[in-house]
N, C-alpha and C. Protein backbone atom coordinates (compact mmCIF):
# COMPACT_ATOMS: atom_id res chain seq x y z
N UNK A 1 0.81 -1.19 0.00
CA UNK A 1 0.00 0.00 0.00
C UNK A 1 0.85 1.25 0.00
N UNK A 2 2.03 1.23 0.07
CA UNK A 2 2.88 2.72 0.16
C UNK A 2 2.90 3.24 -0.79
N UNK A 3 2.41 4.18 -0.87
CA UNK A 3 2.20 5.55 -1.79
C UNK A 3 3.84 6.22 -2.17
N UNK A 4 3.40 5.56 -3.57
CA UNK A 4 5.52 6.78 -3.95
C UNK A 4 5.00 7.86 -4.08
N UNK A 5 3.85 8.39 -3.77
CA UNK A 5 3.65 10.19 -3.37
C UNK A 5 3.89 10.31 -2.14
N UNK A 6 3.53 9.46 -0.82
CA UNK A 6 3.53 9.73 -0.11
C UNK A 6 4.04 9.10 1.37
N UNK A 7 5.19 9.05 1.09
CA UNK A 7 6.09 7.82 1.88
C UNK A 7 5.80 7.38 3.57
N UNK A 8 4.94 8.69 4.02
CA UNK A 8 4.08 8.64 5.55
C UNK A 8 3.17 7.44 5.38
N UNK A 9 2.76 7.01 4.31
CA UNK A 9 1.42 5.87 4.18
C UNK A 9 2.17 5.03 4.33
N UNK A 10 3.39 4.59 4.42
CA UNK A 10 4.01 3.56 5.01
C UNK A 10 3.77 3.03 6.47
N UNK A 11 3.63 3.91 7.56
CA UNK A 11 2.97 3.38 8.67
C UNK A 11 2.18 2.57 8.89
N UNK A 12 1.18 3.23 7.67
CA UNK A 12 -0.34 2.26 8.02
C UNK A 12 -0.13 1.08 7.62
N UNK A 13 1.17 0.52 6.39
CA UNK A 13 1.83 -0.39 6.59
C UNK A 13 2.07 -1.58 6.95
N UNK A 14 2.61 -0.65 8.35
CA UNK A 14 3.51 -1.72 9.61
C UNK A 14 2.35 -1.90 10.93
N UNK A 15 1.33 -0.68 10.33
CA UNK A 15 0.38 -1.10 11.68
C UNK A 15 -1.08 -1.18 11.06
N UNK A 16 -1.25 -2.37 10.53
CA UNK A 16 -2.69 -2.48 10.41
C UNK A 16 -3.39 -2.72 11.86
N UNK A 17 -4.58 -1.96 10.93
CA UNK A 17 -5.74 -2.28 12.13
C UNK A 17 -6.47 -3.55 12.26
N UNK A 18 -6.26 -4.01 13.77
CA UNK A 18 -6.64 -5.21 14.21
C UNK A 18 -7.88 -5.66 14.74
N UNK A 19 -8.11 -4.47 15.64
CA UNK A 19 -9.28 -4.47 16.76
C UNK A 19 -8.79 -4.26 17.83
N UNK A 20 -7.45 -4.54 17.87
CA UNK A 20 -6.61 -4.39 19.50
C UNK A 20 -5.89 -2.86 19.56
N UNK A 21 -5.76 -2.67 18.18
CA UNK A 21 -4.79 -1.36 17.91
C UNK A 21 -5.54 -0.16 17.87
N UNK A 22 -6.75 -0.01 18.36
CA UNK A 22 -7.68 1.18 17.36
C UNK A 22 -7.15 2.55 17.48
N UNK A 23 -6.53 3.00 18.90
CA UNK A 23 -6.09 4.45 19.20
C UNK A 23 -4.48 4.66 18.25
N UNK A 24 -3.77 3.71 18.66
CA UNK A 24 -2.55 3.43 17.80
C UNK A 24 -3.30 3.64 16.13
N UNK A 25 -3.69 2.86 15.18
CA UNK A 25 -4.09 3.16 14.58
C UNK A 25 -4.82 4.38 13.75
N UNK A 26 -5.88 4.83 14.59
CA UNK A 26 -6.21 5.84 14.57
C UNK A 26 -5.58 6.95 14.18
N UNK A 27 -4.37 7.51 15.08
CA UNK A 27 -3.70 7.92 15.13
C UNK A 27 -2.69 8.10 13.86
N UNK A 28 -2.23 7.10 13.66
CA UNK A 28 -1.54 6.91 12.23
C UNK A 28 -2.38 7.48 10.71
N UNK A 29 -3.45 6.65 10.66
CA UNK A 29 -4.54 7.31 9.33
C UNK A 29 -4.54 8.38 9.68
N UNK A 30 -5.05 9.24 10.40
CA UNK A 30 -5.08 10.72 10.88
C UNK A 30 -3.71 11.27 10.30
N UNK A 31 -2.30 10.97 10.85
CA UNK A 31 -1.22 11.90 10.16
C UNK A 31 -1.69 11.46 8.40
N UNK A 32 -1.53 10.12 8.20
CA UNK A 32 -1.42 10.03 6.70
C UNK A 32 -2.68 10.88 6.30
N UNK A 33 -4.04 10.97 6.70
CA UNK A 33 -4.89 11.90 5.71
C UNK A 33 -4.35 12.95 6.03
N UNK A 34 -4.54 13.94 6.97
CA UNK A 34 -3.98 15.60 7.08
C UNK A 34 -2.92 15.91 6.08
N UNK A 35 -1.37 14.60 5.64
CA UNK A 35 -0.30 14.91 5.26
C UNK A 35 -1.55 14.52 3.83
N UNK A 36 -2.09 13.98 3.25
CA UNK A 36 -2.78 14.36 1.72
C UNK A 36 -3.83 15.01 1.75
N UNK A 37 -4.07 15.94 2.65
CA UNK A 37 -5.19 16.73 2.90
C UNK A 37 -6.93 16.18 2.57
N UNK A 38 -6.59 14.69 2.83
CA UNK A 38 -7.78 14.59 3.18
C UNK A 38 -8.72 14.38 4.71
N UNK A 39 -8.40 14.33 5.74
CA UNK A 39 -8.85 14.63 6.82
C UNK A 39 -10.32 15.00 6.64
N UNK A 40 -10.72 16.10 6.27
CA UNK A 40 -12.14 16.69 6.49
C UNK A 40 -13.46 15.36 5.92
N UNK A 41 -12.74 14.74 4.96
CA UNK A 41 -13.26 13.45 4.31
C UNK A 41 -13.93 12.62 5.22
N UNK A 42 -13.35 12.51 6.49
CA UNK A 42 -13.69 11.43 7.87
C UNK A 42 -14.73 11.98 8.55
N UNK A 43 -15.20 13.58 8.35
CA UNK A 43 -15.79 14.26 9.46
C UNK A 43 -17.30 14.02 8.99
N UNK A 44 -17.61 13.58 7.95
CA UNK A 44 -19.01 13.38 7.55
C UNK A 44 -19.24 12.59 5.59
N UNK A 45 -20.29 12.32 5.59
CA UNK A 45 -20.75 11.48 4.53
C UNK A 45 -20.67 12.84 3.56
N UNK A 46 -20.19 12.82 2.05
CA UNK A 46 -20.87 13.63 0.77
C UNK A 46 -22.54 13.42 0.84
N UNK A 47 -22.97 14.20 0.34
CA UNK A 47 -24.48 14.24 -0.02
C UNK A 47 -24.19 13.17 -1.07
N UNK A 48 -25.69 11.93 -1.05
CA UNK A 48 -25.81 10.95 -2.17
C UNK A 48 -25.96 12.18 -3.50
N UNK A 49 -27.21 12.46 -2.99
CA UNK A 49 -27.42 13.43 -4.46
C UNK A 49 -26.90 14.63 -5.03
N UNK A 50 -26.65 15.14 -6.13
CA UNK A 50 -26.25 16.28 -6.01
C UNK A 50 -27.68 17.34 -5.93
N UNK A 51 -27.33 18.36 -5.04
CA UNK A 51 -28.40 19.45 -5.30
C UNK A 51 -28.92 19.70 -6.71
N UNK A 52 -30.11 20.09 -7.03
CA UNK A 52 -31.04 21.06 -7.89
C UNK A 52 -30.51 21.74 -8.47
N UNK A 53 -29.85 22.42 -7.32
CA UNK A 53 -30.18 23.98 -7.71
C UNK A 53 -28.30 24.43 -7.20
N UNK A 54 -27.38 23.15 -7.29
CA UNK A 54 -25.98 24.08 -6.90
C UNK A 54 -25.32 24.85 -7.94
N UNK A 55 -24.62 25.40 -7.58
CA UNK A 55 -23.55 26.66 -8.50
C UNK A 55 -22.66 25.59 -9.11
N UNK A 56 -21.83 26.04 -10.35
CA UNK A 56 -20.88 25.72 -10.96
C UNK A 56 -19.67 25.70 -10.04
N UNK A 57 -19.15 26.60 -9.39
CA UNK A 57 -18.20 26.34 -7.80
C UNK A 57 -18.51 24.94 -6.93
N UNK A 58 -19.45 25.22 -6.71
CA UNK A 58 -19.99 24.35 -5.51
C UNK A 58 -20.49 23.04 -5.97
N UNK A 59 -20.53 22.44 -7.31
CA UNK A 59 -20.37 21.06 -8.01
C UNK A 59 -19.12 20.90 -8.14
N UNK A 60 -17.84 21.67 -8.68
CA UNK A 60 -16.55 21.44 -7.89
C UNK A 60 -16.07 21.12 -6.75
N UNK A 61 -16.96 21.54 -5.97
CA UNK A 61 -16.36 21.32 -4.47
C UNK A 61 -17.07 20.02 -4.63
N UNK A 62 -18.31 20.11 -4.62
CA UNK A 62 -18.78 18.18 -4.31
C UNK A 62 -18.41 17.35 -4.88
N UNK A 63 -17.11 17.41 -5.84
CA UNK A 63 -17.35 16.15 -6.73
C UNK A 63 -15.71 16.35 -6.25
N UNK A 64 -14.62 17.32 -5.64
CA UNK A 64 -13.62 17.05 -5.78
C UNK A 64 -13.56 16.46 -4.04
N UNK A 65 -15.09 16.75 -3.31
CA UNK A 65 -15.21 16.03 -2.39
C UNK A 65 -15.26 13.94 -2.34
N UNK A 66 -16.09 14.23 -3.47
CA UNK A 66 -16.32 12.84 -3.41
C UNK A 66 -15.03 12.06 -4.40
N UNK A 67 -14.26 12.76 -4.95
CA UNK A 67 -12.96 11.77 -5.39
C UNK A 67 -12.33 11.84 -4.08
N UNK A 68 -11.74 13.01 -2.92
CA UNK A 68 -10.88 12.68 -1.72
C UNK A 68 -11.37 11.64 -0.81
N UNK A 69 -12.66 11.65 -0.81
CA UNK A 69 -13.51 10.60 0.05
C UNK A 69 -13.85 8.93 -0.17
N UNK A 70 -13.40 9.14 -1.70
CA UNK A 70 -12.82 7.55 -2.85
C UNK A 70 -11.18 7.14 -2.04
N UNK A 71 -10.52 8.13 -2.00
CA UNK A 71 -9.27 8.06 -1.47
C UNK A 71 -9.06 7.74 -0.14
N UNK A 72 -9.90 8.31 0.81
CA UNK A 72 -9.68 8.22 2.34
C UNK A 72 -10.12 7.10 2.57
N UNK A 73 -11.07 6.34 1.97
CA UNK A 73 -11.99 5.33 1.95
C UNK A 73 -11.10 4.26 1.82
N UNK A 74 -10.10 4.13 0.45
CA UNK A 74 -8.90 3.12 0.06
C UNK A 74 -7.53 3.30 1.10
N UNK A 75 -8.01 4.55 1.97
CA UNK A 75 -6.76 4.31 3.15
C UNK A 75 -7.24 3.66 4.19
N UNK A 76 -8.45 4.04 4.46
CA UNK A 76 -8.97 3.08 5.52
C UNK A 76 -9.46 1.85 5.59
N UNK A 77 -9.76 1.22 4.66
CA UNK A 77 -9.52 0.07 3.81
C UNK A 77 -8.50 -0.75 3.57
N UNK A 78 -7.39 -0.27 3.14
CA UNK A 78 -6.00 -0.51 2.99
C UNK A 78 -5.27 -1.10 4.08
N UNK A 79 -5.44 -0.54 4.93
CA UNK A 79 -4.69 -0.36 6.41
C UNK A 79 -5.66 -1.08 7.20
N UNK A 80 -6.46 -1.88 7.02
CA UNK A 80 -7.04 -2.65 7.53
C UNK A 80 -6.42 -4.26 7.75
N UNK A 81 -7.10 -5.10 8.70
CA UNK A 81 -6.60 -6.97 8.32
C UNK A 81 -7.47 -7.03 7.59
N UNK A 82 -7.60 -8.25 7.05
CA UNK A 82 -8.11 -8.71 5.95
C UNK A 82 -9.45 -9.16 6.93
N UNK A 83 -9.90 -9.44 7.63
CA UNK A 83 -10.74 -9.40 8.88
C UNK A 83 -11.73 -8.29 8.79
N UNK A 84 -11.03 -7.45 9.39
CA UNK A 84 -11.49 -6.05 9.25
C UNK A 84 -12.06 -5.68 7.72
N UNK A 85 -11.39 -5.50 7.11
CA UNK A 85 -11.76 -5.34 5.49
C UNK A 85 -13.46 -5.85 5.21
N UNK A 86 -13.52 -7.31 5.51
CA UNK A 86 -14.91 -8.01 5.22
C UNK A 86 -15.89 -7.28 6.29
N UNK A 87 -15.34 -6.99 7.34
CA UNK A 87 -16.45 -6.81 7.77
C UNK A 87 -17.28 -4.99 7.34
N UNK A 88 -16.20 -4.14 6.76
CA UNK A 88 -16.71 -3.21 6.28
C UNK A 88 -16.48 -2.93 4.73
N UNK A 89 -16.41 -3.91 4.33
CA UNK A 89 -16.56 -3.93 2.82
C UNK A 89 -17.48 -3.02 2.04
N UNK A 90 -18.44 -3.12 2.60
CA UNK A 90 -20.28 -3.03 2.24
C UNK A 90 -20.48 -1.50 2.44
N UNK A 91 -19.85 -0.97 3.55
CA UNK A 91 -19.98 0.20 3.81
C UNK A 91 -19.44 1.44 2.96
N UNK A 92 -20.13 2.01 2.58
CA UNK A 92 -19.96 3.27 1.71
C UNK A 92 -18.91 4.09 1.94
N UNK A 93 -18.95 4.75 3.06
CA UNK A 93 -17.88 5.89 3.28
C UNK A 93 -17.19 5.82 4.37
N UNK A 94 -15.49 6.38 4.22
CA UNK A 94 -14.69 6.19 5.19
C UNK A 94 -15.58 7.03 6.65
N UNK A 95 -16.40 7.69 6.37
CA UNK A 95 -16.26 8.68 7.90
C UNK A 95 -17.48 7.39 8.48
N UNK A 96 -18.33 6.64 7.14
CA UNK A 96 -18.89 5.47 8.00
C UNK A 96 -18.48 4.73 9.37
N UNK A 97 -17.43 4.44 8.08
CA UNK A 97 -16.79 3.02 9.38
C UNK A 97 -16.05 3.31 10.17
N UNK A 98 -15.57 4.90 10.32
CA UNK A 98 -14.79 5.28 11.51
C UNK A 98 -15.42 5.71 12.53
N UNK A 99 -16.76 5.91 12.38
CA UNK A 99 -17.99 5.88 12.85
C UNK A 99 -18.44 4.81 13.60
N UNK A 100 -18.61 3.29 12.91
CA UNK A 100 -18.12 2.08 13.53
C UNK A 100 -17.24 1.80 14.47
N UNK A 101 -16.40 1.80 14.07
CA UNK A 101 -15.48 1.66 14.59
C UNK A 101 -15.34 2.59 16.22
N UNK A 102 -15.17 3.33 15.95
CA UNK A 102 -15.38 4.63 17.70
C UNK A 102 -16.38 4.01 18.36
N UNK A 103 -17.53 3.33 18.02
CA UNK A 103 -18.22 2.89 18.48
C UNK A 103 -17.74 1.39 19.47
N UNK A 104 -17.14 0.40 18.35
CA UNK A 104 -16.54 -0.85 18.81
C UNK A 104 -15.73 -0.44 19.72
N UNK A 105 -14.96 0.33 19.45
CA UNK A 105 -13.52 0.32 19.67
C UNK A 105 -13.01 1.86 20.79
N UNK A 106 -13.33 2.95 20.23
CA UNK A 106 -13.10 3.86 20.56
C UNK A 106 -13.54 4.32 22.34
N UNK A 107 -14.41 3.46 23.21
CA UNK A 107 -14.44 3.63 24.45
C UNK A 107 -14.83 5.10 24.85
């Protein structure tokens, strides 16, 4: 999974997420999104639909939302066990299953 853009995604690496690791973990995806500026990606779902009635700006922003959120999704994914992986396969969006997850895991 190491990114030759981005040699920090190497962590997630050496520390997949287990179920035992979640804060450790955590922790790690967090530097790797902020260092590709996707972070904000985790904080909530894209709208399924696009608006009616949005601006030519603001269909830029949603759609260059929903390619970073394709991306954060294949990091959190990535950096998963193969365990982990199946069980959120199904799930749509990274801020989903980190959502999940805080729940399982996060205490």
């Amino acid at each position: 999974m190491v990114s030759m853009k981005n040699p920090l995604a190497a962590i997630l690496d050496s520390n997949r997420f287990t179920g035992l690791n979640y804060q450790d973990w955590l922790h790690n995806l967090n530097l790797v999104l902020v260092s590709e500026k996707l972070l904000y990606t985790i904080e909530k779902c894209p709208p399924e639909e696009t608006p009616a009635n949005i601006s030519p700006e603001e269909l830029i922003t949603l759609n260059q939302w929903r390619d970073d959120e394709v991306k954060a999704r294949c990091y959190v994914m990535a950096s998963m066990s193969n365990e982990m992986q199946r069980r959120f396969e199904k799930t749509k969006y990274a801020s989903a299953i980190l959502f999940h997850l805080k729940e399982l895991y996060g205490g």
